[in-house]
C-alpha atoms as a PDB file:
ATOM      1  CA  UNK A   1     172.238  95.502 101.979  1.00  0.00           C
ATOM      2  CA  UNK A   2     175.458  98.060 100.804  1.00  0.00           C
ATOM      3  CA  UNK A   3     175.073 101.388 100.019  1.00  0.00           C
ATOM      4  CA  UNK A   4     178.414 101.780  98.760  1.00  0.00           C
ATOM      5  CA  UNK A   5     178.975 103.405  95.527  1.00  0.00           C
ATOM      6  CA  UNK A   6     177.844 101.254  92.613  1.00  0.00           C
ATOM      7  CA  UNK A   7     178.406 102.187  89.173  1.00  0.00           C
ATOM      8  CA  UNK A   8     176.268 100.272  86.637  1.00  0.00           C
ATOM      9  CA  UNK A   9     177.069  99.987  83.311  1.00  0.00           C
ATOM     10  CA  UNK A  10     174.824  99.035  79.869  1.00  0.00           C
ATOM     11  CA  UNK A  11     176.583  96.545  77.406  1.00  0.00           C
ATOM     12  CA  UNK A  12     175.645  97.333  73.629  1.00  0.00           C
ATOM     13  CA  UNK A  13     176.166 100.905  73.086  1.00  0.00           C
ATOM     14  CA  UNK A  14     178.721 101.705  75.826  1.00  0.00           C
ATOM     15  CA  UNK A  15     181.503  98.275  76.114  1.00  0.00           C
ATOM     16  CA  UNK A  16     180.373  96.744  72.950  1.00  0.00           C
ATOM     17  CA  UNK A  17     180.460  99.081  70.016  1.00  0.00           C
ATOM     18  CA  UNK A  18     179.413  96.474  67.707  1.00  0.00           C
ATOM     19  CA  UNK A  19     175.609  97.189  68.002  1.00  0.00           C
ATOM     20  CA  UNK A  20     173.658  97.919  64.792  1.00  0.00           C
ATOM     21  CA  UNK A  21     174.137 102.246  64.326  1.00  0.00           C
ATOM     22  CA  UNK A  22     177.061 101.999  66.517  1.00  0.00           C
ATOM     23  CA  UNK A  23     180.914 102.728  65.142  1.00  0.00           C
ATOM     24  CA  UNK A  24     181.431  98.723  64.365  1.00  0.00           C
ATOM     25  CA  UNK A  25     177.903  96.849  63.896  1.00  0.00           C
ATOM     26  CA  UNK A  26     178.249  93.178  64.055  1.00  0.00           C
ATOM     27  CA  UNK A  27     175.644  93.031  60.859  1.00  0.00           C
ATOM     28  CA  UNK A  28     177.892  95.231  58.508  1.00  0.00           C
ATOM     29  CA  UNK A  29     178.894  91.761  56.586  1.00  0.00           C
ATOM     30  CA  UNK A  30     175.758  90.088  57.036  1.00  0.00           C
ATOM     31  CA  UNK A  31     174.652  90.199  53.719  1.00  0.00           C
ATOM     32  CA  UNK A  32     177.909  89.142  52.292  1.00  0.00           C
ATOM     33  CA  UNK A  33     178.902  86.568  54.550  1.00  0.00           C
ATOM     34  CA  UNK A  34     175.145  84.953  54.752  1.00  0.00           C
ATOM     35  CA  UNK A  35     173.578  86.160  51.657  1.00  0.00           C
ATOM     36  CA  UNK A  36     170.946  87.814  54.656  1.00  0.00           C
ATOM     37  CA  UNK A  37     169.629  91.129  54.531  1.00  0.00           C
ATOM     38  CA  UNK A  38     170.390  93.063  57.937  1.00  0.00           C
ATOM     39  CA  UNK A  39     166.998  95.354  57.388  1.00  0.00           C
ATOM     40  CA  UNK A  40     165.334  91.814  57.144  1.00  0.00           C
ATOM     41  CA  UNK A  41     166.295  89.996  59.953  1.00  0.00           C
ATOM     42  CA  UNK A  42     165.531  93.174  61.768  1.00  0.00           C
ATOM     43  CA  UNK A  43     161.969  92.811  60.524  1.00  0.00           C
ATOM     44  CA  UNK A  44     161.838  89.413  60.654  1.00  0.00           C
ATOM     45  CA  UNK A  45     163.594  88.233  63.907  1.00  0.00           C
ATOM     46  CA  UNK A  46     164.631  91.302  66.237  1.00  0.00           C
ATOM     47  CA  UNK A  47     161.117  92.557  65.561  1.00  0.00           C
ATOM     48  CA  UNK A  48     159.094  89.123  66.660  1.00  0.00           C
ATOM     49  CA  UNK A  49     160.782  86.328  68.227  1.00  0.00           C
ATOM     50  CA  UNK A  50     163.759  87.961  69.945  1.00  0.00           C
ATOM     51  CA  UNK A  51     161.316  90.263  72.244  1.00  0.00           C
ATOM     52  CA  UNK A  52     160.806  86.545  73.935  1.00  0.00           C
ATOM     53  CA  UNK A  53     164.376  85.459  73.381  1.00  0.00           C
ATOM     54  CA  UNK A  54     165.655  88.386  75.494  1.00  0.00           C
ATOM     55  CA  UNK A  55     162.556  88.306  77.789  1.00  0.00           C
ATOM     56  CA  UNK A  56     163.828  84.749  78.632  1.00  0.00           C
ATOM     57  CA  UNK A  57     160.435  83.292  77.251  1.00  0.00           C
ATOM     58  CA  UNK A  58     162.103  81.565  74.740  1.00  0.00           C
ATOM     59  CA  UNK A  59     165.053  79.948  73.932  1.00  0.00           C
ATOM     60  CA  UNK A  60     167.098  81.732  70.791  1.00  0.00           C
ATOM     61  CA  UNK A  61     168.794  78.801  69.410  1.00  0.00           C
ATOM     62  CA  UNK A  62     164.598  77.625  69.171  1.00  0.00           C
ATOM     63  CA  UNK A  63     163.886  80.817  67.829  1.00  0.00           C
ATOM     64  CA  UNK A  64     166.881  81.174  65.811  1.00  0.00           C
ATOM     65  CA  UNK A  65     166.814  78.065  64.404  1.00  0.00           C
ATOM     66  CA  UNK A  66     162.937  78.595  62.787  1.00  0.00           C
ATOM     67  CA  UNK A  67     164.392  81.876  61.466  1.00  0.00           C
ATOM     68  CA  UNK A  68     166.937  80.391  60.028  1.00  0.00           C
ATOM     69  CA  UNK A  69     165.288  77.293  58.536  1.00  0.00           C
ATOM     70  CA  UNK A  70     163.008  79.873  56.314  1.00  0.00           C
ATOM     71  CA  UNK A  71     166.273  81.094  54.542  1.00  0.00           C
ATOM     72  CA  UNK A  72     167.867  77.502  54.037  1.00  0.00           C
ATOM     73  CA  UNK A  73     170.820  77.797  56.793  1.00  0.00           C
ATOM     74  CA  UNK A  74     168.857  75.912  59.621  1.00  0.00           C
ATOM     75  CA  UNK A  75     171.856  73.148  59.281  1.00  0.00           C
ATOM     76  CA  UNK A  76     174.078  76.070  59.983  1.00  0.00           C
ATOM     77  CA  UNK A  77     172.722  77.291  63.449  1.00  0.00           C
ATOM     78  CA  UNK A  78     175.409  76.783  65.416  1.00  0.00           C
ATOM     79  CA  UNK A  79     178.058  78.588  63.256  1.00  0.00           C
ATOM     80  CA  UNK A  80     175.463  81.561  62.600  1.00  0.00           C
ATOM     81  CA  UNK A  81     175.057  81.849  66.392  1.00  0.00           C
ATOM     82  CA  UNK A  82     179.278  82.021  66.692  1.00  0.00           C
ATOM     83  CA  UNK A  83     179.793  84.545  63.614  1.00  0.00           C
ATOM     84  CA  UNK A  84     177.208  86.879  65.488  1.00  0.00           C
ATOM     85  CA  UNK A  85     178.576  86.470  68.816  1.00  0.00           C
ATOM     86  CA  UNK A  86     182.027  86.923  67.521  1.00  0.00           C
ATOM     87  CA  UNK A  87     181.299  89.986  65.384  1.00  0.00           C
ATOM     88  CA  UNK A  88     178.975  91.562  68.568  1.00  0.00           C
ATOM     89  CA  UNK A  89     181.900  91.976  70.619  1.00  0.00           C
ATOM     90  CA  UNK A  90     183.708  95.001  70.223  1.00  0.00           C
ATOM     91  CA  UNK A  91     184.395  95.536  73.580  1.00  0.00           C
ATOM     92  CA  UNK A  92     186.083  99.000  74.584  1.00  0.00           C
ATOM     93  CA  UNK A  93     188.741  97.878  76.714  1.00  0.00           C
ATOM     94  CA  UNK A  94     189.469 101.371  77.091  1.00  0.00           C
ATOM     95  CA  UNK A  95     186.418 102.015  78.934  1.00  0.00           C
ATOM     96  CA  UNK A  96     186.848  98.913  80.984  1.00  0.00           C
ATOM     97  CA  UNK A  97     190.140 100.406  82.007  1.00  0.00           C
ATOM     98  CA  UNK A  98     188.577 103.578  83.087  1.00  0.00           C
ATOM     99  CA  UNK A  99     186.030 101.417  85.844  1.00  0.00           C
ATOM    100  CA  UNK A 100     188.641  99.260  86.318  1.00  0.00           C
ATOM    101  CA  UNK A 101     190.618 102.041  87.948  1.00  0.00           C
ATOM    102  CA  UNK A 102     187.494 103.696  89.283  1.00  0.00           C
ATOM    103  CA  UNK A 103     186.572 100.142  91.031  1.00  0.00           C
ATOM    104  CA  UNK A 104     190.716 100.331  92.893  1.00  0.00           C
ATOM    105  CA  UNK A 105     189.954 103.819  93.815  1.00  0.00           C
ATOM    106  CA  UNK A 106     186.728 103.700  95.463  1.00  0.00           C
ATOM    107  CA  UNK A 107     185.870  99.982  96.350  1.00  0.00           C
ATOM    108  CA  UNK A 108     182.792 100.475  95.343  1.00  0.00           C
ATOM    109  CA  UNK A 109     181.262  97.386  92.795  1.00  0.00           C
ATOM    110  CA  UNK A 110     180.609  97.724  89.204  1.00  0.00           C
ATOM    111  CA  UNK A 111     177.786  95.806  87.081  1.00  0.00           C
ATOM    112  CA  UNK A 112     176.596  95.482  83.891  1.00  0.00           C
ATOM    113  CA  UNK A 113     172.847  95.357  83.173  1.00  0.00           C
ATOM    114  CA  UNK A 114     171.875  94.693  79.859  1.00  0.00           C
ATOM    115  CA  UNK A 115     169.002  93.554  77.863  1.00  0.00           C
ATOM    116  CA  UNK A 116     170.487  90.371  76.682  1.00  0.00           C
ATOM    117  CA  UNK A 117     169.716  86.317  76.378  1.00  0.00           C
ATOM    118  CA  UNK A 118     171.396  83.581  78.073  1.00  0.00           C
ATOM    119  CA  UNK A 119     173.055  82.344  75.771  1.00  0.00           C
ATOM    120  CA  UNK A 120     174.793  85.979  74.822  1.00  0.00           C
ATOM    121  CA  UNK A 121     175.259  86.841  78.169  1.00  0.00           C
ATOM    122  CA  UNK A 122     177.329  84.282  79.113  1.00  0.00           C
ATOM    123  CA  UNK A 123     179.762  84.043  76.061  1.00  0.00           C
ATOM    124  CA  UNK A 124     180.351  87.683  77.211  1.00  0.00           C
ATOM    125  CA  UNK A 125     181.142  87.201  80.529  1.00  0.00           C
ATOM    126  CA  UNK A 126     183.225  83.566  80.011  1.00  0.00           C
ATOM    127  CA  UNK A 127     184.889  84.343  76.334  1.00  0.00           C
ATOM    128  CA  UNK A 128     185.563  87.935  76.071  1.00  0.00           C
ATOM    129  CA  UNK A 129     186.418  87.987  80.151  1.00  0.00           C
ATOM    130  CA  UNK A 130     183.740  90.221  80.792  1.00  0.00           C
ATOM    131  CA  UNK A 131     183.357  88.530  84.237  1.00  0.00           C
ATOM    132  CA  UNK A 132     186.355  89.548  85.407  1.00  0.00           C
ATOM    133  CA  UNK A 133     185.606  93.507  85.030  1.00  0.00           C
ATOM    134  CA  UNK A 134     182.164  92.699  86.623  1.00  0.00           C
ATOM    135  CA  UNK A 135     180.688  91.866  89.873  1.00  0.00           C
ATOM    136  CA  UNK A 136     177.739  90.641  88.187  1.00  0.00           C
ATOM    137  CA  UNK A 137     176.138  91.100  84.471  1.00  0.00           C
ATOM    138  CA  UNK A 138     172.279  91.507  85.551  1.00  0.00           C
ATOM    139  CA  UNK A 139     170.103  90.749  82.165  1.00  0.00           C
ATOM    140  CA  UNK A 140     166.760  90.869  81.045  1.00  0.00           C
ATOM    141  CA  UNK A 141     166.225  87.005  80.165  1.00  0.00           C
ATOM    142  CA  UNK A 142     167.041  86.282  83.960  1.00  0.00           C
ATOM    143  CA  UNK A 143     164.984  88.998  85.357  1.00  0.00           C
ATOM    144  CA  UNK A 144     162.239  87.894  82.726  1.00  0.00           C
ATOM    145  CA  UNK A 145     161.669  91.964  82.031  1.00  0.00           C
ATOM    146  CA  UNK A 146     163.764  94.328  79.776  1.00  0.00           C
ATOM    147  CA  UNK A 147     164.844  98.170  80.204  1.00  0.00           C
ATOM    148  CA  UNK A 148     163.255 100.256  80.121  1.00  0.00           C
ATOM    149  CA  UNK A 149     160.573  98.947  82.638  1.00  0.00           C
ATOM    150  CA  UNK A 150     160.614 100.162  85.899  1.00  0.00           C
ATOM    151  CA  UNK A 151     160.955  96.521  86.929  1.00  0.00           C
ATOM    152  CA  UNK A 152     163.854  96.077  85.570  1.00  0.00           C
ATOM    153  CA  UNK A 153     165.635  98.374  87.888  1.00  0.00           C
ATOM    154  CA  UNK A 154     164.351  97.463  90.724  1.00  0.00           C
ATOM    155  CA  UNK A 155     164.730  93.924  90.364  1.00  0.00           C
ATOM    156  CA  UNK A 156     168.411  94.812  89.681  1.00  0.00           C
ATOM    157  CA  UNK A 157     168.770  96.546  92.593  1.00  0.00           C
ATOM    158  CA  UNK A 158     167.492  93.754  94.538  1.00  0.00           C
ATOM    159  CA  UNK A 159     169.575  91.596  93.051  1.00  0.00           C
ATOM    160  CA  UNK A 160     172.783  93.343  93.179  1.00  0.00           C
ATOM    161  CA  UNK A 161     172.076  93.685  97.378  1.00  0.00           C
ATOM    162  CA  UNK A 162     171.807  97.386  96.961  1.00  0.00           C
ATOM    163  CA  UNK A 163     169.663  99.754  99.932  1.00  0.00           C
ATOM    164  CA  UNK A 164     169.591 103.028  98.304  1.00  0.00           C
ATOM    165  CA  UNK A 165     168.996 103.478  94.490  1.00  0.00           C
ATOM    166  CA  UNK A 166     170.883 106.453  94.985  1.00  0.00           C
ATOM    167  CA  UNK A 167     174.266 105.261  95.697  1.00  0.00           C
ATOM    168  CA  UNK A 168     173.831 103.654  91.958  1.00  0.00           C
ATOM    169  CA  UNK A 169     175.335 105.416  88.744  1.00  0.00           C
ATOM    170  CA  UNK A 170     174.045 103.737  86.094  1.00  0.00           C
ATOM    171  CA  UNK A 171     175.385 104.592  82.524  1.00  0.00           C
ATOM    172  CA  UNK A 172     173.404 103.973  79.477  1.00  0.00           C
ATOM    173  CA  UNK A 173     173.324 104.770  75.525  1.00  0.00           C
ATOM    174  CA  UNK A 174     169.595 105.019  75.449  1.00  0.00           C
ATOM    175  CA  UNK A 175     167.531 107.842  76.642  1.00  0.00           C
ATOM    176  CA  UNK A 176     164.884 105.685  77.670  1.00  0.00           C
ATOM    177  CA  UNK A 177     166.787 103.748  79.617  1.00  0.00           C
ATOM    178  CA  UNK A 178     168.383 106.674  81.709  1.00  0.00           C
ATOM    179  CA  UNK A 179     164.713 107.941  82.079  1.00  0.00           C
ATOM    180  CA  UNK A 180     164.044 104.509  83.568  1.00  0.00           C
ATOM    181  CA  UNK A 181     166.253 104.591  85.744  1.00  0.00           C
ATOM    182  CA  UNK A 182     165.539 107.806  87.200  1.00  0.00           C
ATOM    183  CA  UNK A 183     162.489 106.807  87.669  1.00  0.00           C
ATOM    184  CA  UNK A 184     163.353 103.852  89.702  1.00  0.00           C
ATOM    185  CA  UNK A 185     165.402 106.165  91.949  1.00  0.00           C
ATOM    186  CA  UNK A 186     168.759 105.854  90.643  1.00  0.00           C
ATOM    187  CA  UNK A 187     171.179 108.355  89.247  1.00  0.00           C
ATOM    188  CA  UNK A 188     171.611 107.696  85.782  1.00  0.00           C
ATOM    189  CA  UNK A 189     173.568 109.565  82.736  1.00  0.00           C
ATOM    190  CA  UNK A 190     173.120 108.944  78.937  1.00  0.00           C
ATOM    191  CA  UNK A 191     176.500 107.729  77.708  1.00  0.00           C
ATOM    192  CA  UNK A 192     178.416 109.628  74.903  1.00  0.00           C
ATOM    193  CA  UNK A 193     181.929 108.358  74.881  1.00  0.00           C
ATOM    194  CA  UNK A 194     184.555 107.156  77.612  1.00  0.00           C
ATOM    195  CA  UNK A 195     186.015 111.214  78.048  1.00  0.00           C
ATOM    196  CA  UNK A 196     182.664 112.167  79.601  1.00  0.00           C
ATOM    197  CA  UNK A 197     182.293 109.017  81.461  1.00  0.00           C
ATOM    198  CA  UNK A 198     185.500 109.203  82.965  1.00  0.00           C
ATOM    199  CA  UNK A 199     185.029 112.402  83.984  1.00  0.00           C
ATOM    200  CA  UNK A 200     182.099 111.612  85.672  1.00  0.00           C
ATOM    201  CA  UNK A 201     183.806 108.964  87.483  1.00  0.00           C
ATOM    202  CA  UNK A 202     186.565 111.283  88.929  1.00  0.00           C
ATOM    203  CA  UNK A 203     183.581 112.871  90.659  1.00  0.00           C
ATOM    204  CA  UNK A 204     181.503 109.860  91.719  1.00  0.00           C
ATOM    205  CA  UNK A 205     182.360 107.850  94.698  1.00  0.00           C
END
């Protein structure tokens, strides 16, 4: 196993700005686009059946698709499931710039883990080239637990071939999260924006 540096980035909330609170939510036209309330499908999805979607328990174009047949647009799965993927990527190639130059400097590896389904994660990594800034993006429907679970980070670790949690930097929006990490051993720091990360990252490595 390495124990070279490793910095370890979330997705929503520090590449993607597009989650819902964040600068550019993917759900700001939801309700004209769709005719679907965003507070609802909170409720109503991201509040029951997407804890198993992004578990890996269950598949969301399933879920989705039962969701969506309740509000009359089950023949329009498929183009729902673009439009959201579409809209969720606000990437900050900024920031990947910053690890990108970070990853030259130092050798070291950089991953993203995310709580995310399948069928999201990959769209990220093969359409919006996410794969190529990435050794790996390590996600909660393949590791069949989400952050903030201690589990989650150390079945990371194992995965990403790592010896000591504390050649990691992992870099995440949510406090929770951080604290998670920490617990599992790792260092961790709550994201604000890509001036404090990068000036982390001058330091690390």
């Amino acid at each position: 196993m390495s124990s070279d540096p490793v910095l370890v980035l979330d997705i929503d909330g520090v590449v993607s700005l597009a989650h819902p609170g964040g600068p550019q939510p993917w759900d700001a036209g939801l309700q004209h686009d769709w005719g679907l309330s965003a507070e609802e499908m909170v409720r109503d999805f991201f509040r029951k059946d997407w804890l198993e979607v992004v578990r890996g328990r269950l598949d969301l174009y399933v879920a989705l698709h039962e969701y969506l047949d309740r509000k009359g647009l089950a023949d329009r799965l498929e183009e729902f499931v673009a439009y959201w993927f579409e809209k969720d990527a606000a990437i900050d190639r900024e920031l990947l710039a910053i690890t990108d130059t970070w990853r030259r400097r130092t050798g070291g590896r950089v991953f993203a883990a995310s709580n995310q389904e399948h069928h999201r994660a990959a769209y990220l990594r093969d359409q919006q080239g996410l794969g190529a800034h990435f050794d790996e993006i390590i996600y909660s429907a393949a590791l069949g637990v989400c952050k903030p679970d201690r589990v989650f980070f150390t079945n990371a670790q194992a995965r990403m071939g790592i010896s000591a949690a504390q050649s990691i930097l992992f870099v995440d929006d949510s406090a929770a999260n951080v604290d998670g990490a920490r617990m599992a051993g790792w260092r961790a720091m709550l994201y604000r924006d890509r001036d404090s990360l990068g000036r982390a990252l001058a330091g690390w490595g």
